[in-house]
C-alpha atoms as a PDB file:
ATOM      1  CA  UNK A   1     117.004 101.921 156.524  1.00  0.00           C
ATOM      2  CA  UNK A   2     119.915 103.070 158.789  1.00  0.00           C
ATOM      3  CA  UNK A   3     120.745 107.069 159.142  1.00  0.00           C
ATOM      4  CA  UNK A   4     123.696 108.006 156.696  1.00  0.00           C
ATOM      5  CA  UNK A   5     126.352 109.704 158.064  1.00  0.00           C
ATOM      6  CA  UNK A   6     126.877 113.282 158.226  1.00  0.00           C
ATOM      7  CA  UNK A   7     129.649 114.277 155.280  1.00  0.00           C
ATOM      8  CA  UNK A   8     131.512 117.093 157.242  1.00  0.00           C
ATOM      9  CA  UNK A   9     132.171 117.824 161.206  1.00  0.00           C
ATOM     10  CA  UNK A  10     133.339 121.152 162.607  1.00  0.00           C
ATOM     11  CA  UNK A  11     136.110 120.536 165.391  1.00  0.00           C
ATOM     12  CA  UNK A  12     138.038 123.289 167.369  1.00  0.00           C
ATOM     13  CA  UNK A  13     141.824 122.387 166.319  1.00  0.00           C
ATOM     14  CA  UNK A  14     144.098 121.378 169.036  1.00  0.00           C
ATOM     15  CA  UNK A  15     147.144 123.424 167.958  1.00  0.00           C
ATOM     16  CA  UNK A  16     145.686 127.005 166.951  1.00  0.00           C
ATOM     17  CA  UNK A  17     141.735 126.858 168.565  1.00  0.00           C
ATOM     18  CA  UNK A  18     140.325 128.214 165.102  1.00  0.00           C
ATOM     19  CA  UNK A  19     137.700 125.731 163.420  1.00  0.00           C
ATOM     20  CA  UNK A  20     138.165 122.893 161.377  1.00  0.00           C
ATOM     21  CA  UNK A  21     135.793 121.023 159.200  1.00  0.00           C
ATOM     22  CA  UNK A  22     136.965 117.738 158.546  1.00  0.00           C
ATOM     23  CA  UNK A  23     135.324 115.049 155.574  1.00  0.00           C
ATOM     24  CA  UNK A  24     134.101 111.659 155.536  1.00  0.00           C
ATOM     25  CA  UNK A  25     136.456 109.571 153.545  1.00  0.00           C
ATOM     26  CA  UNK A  26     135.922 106.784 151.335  1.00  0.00           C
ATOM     27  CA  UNK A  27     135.436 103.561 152.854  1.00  0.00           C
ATOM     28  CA  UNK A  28     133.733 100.050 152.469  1.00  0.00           C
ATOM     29  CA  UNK A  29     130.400  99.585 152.428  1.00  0.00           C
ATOM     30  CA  UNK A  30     129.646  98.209 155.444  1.00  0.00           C
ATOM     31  CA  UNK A  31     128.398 100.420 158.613  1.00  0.00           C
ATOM     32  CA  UNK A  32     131.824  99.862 161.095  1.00  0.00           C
ATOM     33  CA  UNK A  33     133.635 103.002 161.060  1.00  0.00           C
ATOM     34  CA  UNK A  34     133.066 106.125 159.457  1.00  0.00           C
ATOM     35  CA  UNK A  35     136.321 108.217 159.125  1.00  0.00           C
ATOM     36  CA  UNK A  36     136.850 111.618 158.745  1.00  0.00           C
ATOM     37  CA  UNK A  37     139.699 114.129 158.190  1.00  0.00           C
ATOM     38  CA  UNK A  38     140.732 117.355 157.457  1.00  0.00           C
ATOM     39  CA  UNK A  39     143.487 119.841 157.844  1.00  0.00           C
ATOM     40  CA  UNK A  40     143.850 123.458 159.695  1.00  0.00           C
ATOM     41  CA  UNK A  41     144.901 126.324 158.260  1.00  0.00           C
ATOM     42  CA  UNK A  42     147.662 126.510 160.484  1.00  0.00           C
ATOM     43  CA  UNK A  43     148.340 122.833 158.779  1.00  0.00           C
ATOM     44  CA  UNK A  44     147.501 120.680 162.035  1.00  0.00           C
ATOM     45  CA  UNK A  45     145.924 117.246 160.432  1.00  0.00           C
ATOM     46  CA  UNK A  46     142.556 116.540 162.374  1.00  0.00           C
ATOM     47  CA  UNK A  47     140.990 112.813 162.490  1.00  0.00           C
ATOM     48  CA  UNK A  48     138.300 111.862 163.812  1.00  0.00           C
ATOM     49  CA  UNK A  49     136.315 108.392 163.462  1.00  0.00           C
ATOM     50  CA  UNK A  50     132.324 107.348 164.585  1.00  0.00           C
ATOM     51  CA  UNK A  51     131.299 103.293 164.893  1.00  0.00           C
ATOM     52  CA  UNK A  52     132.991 100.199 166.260  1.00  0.00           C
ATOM     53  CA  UNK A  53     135.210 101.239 168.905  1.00  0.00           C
ATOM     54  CA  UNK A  54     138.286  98.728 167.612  1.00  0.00           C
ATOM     55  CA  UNK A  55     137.993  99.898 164.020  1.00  0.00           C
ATOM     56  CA  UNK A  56     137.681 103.917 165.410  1.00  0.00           C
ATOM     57  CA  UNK A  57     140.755 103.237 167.832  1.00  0.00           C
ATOM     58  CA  UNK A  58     142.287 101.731 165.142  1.00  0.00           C
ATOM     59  CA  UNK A  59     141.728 104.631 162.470  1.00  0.00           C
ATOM     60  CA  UNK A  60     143.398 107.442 165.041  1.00  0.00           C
ATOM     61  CA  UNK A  61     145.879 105.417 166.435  1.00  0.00           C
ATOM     62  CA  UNK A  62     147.421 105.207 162.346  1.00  0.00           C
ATOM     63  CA  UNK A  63     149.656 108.378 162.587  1.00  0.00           C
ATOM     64  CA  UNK A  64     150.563 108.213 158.938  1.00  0.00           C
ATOM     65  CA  UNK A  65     147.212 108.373 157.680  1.00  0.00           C
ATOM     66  CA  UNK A  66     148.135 105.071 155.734  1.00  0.00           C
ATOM     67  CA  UNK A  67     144.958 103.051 157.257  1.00  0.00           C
ATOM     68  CA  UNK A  68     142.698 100.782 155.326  1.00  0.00           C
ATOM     69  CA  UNK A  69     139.229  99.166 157.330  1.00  0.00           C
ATOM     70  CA  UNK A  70     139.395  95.082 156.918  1.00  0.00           C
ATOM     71  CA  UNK A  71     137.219  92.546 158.427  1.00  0.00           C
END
């Protein structure tokens, strides 16, 4: 039985340094990419993606947030 991921990460933001705690969004079943995201208080939108390093580059390179995992 594989580890599940973790439902929250805590990241430094990259615009105003205070902490950020981003969440695991809903996705497919399988095990390819876990995303998360979350948003600052100073409003800064962090992303952040574990697993297959297409599908992850994939995931943060989707500005817009308007990214869907297919195989």
């Amino acid at each position: 039985m594989s580890k599940k991921p973790s439902r929250t990460l805590t990241f430094k933001c990259t615009k105003c340094s205070k902490p950020v705690t981003v969440f695991l969004q809903k996705v497919s079943a399988c095990s390819h990419i876990q995303p998360y995201q979350g948003i600052c208080t100073c409003g800064e939108v962090m992303r952040h993606a574990t697993g297959q390093k297409d599908a992850v580059e994939s995931y943060l390179a989707s500005a817009d947030g308007n990214w869907a995992h297919h195989h």
